[in-house]
Every structure is written in C-alpha cells, then in structure tokens.
PDB file of N, CA and C in Angstrom:
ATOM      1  N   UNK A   1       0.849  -1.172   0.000  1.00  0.00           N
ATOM      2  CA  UNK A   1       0.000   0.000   0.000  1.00  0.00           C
ATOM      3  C   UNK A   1       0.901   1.244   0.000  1.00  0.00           C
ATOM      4  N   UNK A   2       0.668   2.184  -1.426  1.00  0.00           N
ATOM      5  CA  UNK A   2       1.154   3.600  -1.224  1.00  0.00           C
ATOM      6  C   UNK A   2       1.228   4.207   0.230  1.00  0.00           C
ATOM      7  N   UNK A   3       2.495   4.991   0.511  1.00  0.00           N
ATOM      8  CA  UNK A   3       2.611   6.305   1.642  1.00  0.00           C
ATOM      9  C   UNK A   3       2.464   7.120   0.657  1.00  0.00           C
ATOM     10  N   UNK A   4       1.918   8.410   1.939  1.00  0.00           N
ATOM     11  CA  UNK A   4       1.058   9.245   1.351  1.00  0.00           C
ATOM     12  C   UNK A   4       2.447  10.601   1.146  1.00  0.00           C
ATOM     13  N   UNK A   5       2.972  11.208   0.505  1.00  0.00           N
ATOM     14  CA  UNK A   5       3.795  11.709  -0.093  1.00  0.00           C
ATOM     15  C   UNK A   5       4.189  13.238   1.176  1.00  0.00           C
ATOM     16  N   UNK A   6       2.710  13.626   1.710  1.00  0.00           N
ATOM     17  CA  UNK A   6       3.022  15.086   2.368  1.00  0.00           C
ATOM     18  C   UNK A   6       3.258  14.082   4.103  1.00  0.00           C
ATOM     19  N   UNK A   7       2.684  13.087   4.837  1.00  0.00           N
ATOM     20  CA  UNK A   7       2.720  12.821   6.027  1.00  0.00           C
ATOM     21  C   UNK A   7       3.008  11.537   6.251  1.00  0.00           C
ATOM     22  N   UNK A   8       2.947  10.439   5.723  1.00  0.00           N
ATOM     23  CA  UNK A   8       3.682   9.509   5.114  1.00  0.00           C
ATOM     24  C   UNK A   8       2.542   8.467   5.591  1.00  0.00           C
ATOM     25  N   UNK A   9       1.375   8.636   5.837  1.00  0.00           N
ATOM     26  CA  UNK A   9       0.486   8.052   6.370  1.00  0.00           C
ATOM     27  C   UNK A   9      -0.191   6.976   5.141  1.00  0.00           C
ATOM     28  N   UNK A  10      -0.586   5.904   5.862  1.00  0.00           N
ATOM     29  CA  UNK A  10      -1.245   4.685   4.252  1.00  0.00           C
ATOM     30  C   UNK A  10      -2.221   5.637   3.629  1.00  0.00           C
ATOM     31  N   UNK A  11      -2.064   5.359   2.114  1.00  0.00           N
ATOM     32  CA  UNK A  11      -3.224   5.703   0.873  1.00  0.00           C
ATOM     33  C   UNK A  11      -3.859   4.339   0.769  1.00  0.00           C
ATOM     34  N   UNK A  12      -5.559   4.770   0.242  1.00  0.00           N
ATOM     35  CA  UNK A  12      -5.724   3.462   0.196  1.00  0.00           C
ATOM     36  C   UNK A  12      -6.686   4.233  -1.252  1.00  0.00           C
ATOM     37  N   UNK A  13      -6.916   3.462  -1.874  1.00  0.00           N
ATOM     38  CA  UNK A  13      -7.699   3.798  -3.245  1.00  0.00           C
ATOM     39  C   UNK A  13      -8.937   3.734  -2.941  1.00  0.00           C
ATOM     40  N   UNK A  14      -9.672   4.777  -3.742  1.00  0.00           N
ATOM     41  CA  UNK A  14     -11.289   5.016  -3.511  1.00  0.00           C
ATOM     42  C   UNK A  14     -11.636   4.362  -5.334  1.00  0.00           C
ATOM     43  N   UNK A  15     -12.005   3.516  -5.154  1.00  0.00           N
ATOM     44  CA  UNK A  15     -12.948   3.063  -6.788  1.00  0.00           C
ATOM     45  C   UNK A  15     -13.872   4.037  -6.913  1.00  0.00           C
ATOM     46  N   UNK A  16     -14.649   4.730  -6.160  1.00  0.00           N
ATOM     47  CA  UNK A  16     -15.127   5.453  -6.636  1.00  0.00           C
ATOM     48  C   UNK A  16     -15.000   6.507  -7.032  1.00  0.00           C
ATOM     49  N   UNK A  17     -13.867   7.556  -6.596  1.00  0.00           N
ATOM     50  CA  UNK A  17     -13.808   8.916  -7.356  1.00  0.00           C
ATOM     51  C   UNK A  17     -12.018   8.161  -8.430  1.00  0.00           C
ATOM     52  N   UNK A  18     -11.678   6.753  -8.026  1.00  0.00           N
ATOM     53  CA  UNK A  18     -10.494   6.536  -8.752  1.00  0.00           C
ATOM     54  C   UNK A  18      -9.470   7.274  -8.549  1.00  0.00           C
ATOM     55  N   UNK A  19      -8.863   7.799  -6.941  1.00  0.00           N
ATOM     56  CA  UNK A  19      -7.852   8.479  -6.724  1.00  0.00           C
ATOM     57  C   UNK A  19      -6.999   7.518  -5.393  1.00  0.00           C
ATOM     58  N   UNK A  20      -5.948   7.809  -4.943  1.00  0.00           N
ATOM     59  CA  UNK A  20      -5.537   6.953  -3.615  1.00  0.00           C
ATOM     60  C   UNK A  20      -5.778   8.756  -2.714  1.00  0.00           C
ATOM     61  N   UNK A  21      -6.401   8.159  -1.111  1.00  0.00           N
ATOM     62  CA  UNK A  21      -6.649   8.892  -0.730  1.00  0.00           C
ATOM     63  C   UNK A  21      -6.085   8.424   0.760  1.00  0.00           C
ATOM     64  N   UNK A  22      -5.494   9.218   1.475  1.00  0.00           N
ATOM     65  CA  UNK A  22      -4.646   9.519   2.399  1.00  0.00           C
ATOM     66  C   UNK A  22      -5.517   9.480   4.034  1.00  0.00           C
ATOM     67  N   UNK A  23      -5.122   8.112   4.489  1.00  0.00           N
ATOM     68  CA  UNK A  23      -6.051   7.842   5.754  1.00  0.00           C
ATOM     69  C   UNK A  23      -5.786   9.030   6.903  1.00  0.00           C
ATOM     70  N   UNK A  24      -4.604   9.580   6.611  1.00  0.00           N
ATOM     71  CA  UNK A  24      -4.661  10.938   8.119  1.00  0.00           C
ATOM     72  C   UNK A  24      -4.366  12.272   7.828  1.00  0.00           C
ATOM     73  N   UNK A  25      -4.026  12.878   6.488  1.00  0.00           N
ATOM     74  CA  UNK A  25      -4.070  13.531   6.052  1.00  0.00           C
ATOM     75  C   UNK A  25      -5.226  14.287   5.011  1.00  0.00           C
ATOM     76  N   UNK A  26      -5.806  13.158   4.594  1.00  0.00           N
ATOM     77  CA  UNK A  26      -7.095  13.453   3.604  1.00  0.00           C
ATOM     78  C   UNK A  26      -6.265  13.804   2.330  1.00  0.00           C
ATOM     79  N   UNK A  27      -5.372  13.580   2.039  1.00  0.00           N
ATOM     80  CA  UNK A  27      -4.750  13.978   0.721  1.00  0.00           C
ATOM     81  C   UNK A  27      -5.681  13.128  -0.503  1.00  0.00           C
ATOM     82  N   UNK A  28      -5.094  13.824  -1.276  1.00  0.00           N
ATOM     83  CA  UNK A  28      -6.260  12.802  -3.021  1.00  0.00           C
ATOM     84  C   UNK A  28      -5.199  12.823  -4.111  1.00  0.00           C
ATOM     85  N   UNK A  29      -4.699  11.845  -4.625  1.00  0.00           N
ATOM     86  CA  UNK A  29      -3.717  12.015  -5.951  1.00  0.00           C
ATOM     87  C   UNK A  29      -4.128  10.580  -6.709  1.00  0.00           C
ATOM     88  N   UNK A  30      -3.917  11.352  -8.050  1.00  0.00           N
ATOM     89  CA  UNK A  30      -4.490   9.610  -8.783  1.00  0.00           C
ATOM     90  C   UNK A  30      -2.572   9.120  -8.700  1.00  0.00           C
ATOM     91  N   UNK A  31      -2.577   8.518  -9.732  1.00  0.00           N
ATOM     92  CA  UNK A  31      -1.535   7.039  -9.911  1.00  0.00           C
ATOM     93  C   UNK A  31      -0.512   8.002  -9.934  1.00  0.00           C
ATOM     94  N   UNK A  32      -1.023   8.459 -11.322  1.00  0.00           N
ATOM     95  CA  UNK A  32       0.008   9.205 -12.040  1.00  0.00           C
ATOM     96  C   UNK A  32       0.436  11.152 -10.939  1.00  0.00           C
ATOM     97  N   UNK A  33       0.071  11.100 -10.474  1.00  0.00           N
ATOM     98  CA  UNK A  33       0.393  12.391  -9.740  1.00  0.00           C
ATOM     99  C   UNK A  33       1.800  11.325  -8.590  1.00  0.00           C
ATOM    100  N   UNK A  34       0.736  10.599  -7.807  1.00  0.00           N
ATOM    101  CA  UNK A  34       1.410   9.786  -6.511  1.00  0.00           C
ATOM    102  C   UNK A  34       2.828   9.573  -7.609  1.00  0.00           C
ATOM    103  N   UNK A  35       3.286   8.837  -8.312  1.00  0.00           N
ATOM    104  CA  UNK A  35       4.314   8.480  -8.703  1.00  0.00           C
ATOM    105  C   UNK A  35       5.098   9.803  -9.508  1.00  0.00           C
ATOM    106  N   UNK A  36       4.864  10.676  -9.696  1.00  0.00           N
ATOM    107  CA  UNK A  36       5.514  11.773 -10.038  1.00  0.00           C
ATOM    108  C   UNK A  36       5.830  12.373  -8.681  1.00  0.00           C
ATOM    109  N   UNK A  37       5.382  12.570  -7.737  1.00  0.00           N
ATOM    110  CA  UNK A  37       5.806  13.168  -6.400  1.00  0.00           C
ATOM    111  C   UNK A  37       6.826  12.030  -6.032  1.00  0.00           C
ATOM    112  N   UNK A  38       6.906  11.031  -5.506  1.00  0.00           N
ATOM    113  CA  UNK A  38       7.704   9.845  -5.668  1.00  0.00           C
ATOM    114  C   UNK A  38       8.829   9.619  -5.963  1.00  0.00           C
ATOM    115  N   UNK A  39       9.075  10.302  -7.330  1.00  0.00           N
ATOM    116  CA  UNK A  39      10.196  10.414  -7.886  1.00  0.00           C
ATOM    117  C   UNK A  39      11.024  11.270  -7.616  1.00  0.00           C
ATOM    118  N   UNK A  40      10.158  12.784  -7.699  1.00  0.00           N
ATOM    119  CA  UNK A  40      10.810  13.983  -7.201  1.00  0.00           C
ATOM    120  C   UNK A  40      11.460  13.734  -5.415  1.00  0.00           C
ATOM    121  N   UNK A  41      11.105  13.008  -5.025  1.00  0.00           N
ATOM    122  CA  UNK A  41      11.145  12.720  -3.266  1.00  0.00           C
ATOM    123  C   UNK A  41      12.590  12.004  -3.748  1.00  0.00           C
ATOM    124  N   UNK A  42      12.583  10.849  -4.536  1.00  0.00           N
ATOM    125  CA  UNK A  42      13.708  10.146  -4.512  1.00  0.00           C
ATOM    126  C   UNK A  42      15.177  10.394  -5.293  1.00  0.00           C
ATOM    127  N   UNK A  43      14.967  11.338  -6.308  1.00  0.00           N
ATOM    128  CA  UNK A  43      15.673  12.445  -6.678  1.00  0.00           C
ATOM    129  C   UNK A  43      16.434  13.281  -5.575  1.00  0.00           C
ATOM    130  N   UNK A  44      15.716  13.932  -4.723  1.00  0.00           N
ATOM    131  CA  UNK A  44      16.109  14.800  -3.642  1.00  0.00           C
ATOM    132  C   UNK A  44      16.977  14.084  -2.991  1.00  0.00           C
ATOM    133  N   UNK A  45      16.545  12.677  -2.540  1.00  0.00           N
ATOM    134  CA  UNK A  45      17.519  12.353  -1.234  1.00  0.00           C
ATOM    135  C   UNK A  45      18.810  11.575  -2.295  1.00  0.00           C
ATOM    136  N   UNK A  46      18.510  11.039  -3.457  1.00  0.00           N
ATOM    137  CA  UNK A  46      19.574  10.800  -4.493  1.00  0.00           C
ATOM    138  C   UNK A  46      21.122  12.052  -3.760  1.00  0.00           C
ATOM    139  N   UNK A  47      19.836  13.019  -4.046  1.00  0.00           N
ATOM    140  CA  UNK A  47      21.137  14.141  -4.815  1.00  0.00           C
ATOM    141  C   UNK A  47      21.868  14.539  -3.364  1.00  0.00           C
ATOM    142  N   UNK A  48      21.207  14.596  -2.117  1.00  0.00           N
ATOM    143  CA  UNK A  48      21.677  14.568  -1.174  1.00  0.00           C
ATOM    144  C   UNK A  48      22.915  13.366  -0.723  1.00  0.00           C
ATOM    145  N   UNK A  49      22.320  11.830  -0.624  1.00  0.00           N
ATOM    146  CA  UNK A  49      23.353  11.000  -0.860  1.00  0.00           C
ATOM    147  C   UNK A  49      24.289  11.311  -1.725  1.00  0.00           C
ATOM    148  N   UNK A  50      24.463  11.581  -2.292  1.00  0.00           N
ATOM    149  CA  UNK A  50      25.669  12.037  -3.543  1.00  0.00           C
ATOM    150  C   UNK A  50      26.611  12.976  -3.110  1.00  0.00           C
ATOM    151  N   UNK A  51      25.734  13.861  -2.388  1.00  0.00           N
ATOM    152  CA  UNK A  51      26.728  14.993  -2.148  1.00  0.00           C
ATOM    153  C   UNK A  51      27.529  14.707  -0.620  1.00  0.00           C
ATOM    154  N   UNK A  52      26.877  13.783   0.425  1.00  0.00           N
ATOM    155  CA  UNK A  52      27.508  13.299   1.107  1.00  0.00           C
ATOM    156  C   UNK A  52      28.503  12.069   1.114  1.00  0.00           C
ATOM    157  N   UNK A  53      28.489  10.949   0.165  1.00  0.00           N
ATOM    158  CA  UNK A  53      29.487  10.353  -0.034  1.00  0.00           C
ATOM    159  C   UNK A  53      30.576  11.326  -1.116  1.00  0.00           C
ATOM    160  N   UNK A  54      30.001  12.424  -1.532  1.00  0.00           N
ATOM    161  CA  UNK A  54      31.310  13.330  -2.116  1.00  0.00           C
ATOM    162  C   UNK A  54      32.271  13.680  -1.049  1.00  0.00           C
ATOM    163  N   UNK A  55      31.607  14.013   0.072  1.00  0.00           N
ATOM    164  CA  UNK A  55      32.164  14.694   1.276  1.00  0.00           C
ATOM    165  C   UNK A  55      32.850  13.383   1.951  1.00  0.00           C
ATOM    166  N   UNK A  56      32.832  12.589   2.740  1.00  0.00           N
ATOM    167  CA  UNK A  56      33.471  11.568   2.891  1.00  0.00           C
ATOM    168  C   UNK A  56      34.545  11.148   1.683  1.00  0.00           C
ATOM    169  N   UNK A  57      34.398  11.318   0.658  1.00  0.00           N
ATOM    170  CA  UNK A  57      35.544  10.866  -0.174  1.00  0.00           C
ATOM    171  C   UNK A  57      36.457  11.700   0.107  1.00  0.00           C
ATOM    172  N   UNK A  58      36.307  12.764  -0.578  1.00  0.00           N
ATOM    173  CA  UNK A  58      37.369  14.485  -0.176  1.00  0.00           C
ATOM    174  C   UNK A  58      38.164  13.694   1.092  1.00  0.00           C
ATOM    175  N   UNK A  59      37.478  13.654   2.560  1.00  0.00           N
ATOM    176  CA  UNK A  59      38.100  13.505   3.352  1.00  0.00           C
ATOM    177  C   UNK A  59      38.684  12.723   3.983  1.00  0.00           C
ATOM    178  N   UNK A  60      38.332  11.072   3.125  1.00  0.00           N
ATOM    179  CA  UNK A  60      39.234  10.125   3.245  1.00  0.00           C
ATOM    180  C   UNK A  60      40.264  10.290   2.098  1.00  0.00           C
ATOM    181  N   UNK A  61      40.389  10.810   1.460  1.00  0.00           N
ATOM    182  CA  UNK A  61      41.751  11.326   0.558  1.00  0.00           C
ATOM    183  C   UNK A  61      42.712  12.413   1.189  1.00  0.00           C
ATOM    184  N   UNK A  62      41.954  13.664   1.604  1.00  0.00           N
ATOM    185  CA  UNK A  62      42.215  13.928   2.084  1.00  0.00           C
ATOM    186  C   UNK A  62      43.505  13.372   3.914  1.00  0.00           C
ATOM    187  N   UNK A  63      42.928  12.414   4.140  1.00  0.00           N
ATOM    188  CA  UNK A  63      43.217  11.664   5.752  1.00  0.00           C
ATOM    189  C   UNK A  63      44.812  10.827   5.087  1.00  0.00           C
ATOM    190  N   UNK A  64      44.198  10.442   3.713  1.00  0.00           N
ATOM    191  CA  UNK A  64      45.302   9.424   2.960  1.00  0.00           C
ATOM    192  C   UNK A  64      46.554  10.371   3.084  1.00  0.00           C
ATOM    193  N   UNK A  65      46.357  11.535   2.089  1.00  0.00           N
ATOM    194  CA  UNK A  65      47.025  12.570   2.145  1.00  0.00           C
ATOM    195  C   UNK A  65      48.126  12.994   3.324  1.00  0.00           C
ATOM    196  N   UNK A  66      47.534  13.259   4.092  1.00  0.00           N
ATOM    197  CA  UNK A  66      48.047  13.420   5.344  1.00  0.00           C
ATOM    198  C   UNK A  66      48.470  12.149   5.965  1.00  0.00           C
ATOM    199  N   UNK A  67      48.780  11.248   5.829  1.00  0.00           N
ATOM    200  CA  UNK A  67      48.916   9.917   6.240  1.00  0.00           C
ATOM    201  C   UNK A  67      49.927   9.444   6.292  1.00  0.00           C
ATOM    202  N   UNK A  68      50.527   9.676   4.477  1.00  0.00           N
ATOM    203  CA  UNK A  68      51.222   9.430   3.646  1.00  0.00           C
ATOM    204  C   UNK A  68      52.470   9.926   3.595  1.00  0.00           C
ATOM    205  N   UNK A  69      53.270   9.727   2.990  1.00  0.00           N
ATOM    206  CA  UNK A  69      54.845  10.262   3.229  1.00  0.00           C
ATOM    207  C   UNK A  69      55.076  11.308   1.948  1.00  0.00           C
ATOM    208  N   UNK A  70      54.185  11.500   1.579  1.00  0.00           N
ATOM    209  CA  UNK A  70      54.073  12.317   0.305  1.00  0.00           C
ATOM    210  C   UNK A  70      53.925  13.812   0.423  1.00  0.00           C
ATOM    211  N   UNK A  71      54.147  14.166   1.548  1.00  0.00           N
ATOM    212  CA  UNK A  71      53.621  15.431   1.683  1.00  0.00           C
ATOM    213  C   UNK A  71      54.834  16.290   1.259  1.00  0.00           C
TER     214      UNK A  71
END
C-alpha cells in the first residue's frame, strides 16, 4: 500500500472517485500524480546521498594525504 507523499500516512484507493486517498491527512492524488511526487522525493535524497558520499571521499583522501609520506 502507497505512503502518502506530504505525512507519510497509508493511501488506500477510492474506486469510486479513482484516486488513492490519504487515511490521516485526507490527501487525493491519482496514480500518475502519486508516482511523479515519488520520484521527485527520490531524486532529492539521491542528490543529497551524492553529495555526502562526495564529502566523505574528499576527506578520506584527504586523511590518505596526510597519512602518507608524500607530503
């Protein structure tokens, strides 16, 4: 079962208006909305992970650097 994108609470689908609708929030998104928010969510923390194993690299090279007899 979909989480609900703004509170992370279960969606459960209404057959009748054909949207997933958000048990504690009251949110309403059909398929295609829910999975476009989804993406954008997993994008974000992508780009975040990325930029933190950038930072850990720098500074285990960095550590090498300094380690090393190369200085």
């Amino acid at each position: 079962m979909p989480r609900c994108p703004e509170c992370a609470g279960l969606m459960k689908f209404d057959r009748n208006i054909h949207q997933y609708v958000c048990q504690r929030c009251g949110l309403t998104l059909e398929r295609i909305e829910l999975d476009k928010m989804r993406e954008a969510h997993r994008d974000k923390i992508r780009e975040i992970k990325g930029k933190e194993f950038e930072e850990k690299r720098k500074r285990k090279e960095y550590l090498d650097w300094w380690l090393s007899k190369e200085k």
